[in-house]
Protein backbone atom coordinates (compact mmCIF):
# COMPACT_ATOMS: atom_id res chain seq x y z
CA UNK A 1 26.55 53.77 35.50
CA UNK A 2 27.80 50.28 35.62
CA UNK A 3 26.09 47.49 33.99
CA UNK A 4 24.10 45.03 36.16
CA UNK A 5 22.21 41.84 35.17
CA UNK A 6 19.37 43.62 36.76
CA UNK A 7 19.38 46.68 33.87
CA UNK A 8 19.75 43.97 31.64
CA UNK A 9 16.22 42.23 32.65
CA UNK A 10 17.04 39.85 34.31
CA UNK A 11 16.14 40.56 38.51
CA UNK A 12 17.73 37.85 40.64
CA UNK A 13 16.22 39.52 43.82
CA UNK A 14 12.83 39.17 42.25
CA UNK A 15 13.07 35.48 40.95
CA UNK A 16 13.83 34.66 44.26
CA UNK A 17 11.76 36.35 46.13
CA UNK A 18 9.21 34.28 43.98
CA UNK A 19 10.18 31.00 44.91
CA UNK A 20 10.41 31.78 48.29
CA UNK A 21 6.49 32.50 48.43
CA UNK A 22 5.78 29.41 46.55
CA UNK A 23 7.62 27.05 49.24
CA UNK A 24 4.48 26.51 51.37
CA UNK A 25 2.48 25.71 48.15
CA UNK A 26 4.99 23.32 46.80
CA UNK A 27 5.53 21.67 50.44
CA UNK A 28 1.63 20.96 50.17
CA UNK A 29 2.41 18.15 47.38
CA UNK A 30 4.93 16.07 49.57
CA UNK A 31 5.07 13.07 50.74
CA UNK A 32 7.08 10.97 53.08
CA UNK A 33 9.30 9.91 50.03
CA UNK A 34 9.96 13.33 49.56
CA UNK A 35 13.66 13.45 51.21
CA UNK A 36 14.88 17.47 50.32
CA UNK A 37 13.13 20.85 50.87
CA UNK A 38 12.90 22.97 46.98
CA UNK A 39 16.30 25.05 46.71
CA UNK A 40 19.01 22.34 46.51
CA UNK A 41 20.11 21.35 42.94
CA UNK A 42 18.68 17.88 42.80
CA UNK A 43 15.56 17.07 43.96
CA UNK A 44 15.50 13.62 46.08
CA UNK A 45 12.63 11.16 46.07
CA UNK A 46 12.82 7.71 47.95
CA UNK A 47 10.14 5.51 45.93
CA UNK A 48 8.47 2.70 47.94
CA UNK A 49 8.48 -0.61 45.71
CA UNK A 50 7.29 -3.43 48.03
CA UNK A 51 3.80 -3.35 46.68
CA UNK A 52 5.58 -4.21 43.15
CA UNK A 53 7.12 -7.36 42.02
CA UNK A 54 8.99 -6.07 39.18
CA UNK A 55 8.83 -2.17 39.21
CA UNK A 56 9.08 0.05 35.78
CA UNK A 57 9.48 3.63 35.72
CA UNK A 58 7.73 5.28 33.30
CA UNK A 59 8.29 9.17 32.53
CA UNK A 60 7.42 11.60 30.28
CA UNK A 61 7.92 15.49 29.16
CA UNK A 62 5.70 17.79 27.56
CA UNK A 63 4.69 21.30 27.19
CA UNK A 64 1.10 23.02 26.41
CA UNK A 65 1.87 24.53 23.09
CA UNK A 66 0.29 27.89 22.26
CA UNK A 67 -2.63 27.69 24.73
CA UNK A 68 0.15 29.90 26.62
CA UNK A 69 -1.05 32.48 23.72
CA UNK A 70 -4.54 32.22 24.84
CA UNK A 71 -3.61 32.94 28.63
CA UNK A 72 -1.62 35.48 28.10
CA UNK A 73 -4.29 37.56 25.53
CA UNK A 74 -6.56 36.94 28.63
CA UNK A 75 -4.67 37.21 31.24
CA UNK A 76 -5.61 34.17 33.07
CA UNK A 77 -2.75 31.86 34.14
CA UNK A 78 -4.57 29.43 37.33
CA UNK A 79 -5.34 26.61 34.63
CA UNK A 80 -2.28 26.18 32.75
CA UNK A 81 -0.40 24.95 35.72
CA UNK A 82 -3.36 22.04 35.71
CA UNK A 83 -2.95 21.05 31.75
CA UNK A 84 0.39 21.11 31.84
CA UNK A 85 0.62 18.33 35.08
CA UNK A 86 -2.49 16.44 34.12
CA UNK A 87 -1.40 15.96 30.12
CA UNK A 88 1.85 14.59 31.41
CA UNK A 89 0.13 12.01 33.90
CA UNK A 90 -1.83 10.81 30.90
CA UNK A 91 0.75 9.83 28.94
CA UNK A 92 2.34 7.52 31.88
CA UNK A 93 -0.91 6.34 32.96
CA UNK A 94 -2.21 5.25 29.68
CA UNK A 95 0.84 2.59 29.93
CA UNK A 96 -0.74 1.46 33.66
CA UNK A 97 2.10 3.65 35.58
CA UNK A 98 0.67 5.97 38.48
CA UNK A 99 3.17 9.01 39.04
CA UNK A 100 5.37 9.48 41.75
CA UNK A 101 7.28 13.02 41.13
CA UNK A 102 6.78 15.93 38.76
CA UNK A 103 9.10 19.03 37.85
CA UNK A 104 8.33 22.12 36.26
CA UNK A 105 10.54 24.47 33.71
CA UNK A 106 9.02 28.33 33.46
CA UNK A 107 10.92 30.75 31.34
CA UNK A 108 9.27 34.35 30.86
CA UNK A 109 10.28 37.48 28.92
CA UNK A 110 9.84 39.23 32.47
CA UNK A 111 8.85 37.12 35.64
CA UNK A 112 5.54 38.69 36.93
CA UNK A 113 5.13 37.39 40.47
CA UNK A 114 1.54 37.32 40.35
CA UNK A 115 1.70 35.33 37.33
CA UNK A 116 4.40 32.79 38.01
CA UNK A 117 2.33 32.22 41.48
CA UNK A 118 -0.69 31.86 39.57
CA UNK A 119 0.89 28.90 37.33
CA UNK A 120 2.39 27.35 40.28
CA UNK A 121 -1.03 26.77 42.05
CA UNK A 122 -2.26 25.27 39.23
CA UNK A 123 0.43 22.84 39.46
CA UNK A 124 0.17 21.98 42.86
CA UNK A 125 -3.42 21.39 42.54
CA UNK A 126 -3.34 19.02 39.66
CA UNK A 127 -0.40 17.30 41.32
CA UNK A 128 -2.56 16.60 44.76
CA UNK A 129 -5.41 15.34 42.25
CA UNK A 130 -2.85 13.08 40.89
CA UNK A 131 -1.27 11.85 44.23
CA UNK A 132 1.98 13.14 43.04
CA UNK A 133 4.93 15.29 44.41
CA UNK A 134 6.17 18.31 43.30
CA UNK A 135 9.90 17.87 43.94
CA UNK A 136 11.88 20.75 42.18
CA UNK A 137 11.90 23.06 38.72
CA UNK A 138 13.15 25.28 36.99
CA UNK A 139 12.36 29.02 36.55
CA UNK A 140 14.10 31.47 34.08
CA UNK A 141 13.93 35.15 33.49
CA UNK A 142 15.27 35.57 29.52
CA UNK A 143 14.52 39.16 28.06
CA UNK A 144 15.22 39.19 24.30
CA UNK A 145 14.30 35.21 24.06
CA UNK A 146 10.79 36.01 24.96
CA UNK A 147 8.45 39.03 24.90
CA UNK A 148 7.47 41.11 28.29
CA UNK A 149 4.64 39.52 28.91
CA UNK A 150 5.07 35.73 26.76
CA UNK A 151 6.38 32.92 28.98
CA UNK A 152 6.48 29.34 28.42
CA UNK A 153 6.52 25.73 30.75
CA UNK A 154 7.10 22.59 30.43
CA UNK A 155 6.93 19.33 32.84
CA UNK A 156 8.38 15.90 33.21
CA UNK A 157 6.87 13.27 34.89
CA UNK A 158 7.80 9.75 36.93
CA UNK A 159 5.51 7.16 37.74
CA UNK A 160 6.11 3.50 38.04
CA UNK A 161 4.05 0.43 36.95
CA UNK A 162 4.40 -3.35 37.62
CA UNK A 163 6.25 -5.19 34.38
CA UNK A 164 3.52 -7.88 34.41
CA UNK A 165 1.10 -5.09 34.75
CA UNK A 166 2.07 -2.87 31.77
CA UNK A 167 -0.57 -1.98 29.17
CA UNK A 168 1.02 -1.68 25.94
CA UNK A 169 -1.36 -2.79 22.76
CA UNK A 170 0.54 -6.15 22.76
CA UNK A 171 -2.77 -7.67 23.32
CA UNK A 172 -5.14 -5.69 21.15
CA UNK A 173 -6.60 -7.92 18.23
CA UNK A 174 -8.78 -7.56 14.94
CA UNK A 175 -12.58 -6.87 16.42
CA UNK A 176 -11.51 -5.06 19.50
CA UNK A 177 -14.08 -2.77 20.41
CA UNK A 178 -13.32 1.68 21.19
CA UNK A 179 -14.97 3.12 23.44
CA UNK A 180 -13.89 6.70 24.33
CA UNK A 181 -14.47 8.77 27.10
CA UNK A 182 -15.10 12.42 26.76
CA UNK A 183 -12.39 15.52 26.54
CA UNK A 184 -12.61 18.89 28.42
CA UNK A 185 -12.67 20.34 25.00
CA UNK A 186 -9.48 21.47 23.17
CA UNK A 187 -7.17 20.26 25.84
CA UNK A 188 -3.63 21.32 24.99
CA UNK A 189 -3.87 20.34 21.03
CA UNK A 190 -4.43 22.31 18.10
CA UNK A 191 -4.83 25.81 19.30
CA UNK A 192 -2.24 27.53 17.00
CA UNK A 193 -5.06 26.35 14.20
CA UNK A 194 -8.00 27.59 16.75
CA UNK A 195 -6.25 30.95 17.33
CA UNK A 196 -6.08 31.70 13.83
CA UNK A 197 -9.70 30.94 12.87
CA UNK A 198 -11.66 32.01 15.89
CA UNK A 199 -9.21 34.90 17.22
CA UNK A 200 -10.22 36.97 13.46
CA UNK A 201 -13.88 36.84 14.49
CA UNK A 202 -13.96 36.91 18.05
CA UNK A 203 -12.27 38.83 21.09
CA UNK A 204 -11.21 36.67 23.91
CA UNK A 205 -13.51 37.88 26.42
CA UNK A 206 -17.08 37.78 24.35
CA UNK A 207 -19.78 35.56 24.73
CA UNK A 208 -19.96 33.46 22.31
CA UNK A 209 -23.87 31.95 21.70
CA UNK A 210 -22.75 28.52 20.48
CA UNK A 211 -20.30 28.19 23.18
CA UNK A 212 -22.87 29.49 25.81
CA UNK A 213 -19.90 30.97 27.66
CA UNK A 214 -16.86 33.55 26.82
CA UNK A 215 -13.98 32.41 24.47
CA UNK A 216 -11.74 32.60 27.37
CA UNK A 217 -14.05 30.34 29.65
CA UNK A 218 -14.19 27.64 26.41
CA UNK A 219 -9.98 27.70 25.43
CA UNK A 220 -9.03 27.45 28.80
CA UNK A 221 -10.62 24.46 29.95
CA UNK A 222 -8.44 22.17 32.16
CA UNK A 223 -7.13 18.90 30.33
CA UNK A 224 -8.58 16.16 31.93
CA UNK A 225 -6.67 13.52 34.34
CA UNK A 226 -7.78 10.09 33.51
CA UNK A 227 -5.67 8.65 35.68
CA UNK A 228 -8.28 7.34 38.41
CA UNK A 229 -10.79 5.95 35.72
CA UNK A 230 -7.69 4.11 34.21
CA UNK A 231 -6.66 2.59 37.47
CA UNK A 232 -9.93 1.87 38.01
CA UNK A 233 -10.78 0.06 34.69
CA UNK A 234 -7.08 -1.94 34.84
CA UNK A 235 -8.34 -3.49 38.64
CA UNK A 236 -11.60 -4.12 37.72
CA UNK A 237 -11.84 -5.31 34.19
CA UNK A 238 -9.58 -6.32 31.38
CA UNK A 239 -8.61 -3.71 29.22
CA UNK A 240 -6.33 -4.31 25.69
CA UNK A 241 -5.16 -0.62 25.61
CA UNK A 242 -5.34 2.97 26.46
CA UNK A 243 -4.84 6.13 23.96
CA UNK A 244 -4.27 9.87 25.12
CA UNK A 245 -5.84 12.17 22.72
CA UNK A 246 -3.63 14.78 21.81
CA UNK A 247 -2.03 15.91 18.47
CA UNK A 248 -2.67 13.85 16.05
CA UNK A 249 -6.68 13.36 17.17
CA UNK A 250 -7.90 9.84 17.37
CA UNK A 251 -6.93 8.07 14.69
CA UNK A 252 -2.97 9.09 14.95
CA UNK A 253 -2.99 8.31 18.71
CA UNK A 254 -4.64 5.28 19.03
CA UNK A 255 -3.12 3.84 16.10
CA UNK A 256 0.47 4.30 18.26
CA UNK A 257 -0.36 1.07 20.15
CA UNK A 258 -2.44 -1.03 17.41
CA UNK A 259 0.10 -4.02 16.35
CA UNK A 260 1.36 -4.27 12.97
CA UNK A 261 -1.32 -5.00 10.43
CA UNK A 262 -3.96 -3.51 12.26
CA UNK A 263 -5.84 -0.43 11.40
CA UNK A 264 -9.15 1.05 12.71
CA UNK A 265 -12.85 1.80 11.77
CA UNK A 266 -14.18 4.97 13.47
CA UNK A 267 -17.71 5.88 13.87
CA UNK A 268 -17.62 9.40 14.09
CA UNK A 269 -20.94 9.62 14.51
CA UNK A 270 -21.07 7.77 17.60
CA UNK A 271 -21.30 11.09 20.19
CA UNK A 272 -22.41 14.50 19.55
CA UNK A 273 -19.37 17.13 18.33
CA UNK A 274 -19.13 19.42 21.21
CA UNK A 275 -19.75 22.85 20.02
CA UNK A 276 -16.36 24.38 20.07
CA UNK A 277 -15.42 21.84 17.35
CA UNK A 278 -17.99 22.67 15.27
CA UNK A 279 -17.45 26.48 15.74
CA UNK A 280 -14.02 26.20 14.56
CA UNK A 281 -14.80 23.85 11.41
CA UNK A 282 -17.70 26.54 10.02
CA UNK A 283 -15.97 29.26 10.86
CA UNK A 284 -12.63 28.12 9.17
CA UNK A 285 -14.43 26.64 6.99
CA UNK A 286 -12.07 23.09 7.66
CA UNK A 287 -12.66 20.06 6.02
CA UNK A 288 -13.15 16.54 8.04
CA UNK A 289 -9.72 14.50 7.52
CA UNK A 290 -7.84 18.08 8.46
CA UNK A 291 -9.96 18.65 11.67
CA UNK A 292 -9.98 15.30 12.83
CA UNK A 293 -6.13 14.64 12.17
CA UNK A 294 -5.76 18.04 14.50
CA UNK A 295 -8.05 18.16 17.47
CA UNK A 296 -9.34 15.11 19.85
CA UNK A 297 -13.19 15.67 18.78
CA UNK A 298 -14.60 15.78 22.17
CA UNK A 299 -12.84 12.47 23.07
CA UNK A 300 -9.65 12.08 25.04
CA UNK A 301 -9.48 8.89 25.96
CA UNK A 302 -9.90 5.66 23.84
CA UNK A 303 -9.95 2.42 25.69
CA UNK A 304 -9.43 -0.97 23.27
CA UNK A 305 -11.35 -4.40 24.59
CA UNK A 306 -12.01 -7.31 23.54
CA UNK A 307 -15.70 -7.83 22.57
CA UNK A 308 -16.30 -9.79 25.47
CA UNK A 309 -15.21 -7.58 28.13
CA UNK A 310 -17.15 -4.59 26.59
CA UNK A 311 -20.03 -5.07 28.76
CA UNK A 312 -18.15 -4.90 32.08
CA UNK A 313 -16.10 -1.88 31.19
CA UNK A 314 -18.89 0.01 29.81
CA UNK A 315 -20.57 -0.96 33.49
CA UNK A 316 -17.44 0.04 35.83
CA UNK A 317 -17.80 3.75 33.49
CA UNK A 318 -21.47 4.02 34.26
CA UNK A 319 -20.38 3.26 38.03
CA UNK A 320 -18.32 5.69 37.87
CA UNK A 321 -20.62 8.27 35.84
CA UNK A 322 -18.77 8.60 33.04
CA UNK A 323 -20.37 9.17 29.67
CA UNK A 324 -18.25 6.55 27.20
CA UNK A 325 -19.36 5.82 23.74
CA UNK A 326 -18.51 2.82 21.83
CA UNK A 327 -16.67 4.64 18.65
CA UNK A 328 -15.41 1.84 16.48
CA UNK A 329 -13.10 -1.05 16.39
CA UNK A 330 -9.95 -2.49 15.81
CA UNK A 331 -9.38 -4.13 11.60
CA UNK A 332 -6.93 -6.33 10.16
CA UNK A 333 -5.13 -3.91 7.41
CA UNK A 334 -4.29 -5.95 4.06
């Protein structure tokens, strides 16, 4: 029998047969700047500027690490779609950019239909949250790269923001105030470290007491969007800066937009240690500098002010029912 790139794992037929049924989905997340249907080799976005004196475009590329492990064990694939879109809108819109266009990369071992679809729809529903388009991707059947059933994704993002309007730190002074708003839980940092401590005592489908839900319910918690509290803050008040919470927890993120000579005093016991933080650090038995440096804490945004615009800020998050803490502030380093 001949040899056929379909006895070799990889079924063309299939793969496309799979983007075919996600056309209507994708279509969903269009809008009039969206110039090409999905299929061609580019895809073709006309941006509207006239709102914008001096327009930036911001972008960004990530991934969502080994919280793929966790929906594979459990077979649950609807959320990653979400974390994947929603971490990458962070990172633009922590500079003041709102996003215009995403694209997507999936390679798998073996593309499941049910499971690519799955992934999809959690993309397109994050990207409708975030008033952005879905204009193309990438999807990739590689047997021998990856296991049957592993897969992995990966998105890049491309907003734009006014130059006179760009947040950047440049502005952030010794006595700035933190105030942080709260994560989702783990997000999509730190879970090669979670895996390994609470994957040898629990299964991924028990209840858990502390967590008052399953290990699956707690690990696959969407990442949070902060893009409309951000925009919403930036029109209304005067913020100095924004940090996304990922790896590197608080301290490592939010010192990535303190000017030189500048350090920071954290209160961390300014809000209660949601409980899947605390599970991990007993049961692993992980000190506080290691924990801290890995996982966001139960904060995923940090907002910098100056001490006179506290007040306002703290109102406009109240307004908006949002539980933010003050955590700290900003210190000349010597």
């Amino acid at each position: 029998m001949s040899k056929t790139y379909k006895n070799a794992g990889v079924d063309i037929d299939a793969a496309e047969t799979s983007v075919r049924n996600i056309k209507a989905l994708i279509r969903s997340t269009f809008s009039p700047n969206v110039l090409t249907d999905i299929g061609l080799f580019g895809g073709f976005f006309q941006p509207d500027f006239t709102q914008f004196k001096e327009p930036v475009l911001v972008s960004s590329v990530d991934g969502v690490g080994t919280k793929l492990n966790i929906a594979v064990l459990a077979n649950k694939h609807d959320t990653i779609g979400s974390d994947l879109v929603n971490h990458c809108v962070n990172d633009i819109a922590v500079s003041g950019a709102v996003p215009l266009f995403f694209m997507d990369y999936f390679a798998a071992g073996k593309l499941e239909q049910r499971v690519f679809e799955e992934i999809i729809r959690g993309i397109v529903s994050a990207c409708k949250e975030n008033n952005c388009a879905l204009i193309g991707g990438e999807t990739a059947e590689m047997p021998g790269m990856y296991k049957q059933k592993d897969y992995d994704i990966a998105g890049m993002i491309v907003g734009v923001v006014d130059k006179r309007k760009i947040v950047n730190g440049s502005e952030i002074k010794a006595g700035d105030v933190l105030i942080g708003l709260p994560s989702n839980g783990l997000h999509t940092n730190g879970y090669s470290l979670a895996r390994s401590v609470l994957l040898n005592r629990f299964t991924i489908d028990v209840y858990v007491e502390e967590l008052g839900c399953t290990l699956t319910e707690e690990l696959l918690r969407v990442h949070r969007s902060y893009l409309r509290i951000i925009q919403k803050l930036i029109q209304n008040t005067a913020p100095t800066g924004f940090a996304h919470i990922t790896g590197g927890g608080i301290k490592g993120n939010t010192m990535r937009i303190l000017p030189e000579n500048a350090s920071l005093r954290i209160d961390w016991n300014a809000w209660e240690m949601p409980p899947v933080f605390k599970l991990i650090q007993s049961t692993g038995t992980i000190n506080d500098d290691e924990i801290r440096r890995v996982f966001n804490m139960g904060i995923g945004l940090i907002i910098t002010a100056h001490n006179d615009d506290v007040d306002k800020i703290l109102d406009v998050l109240r307004e908006e029912k949002e539980n933010a803490y003050v955590v700290g502030e900003v210190i000349q380093q010597y």
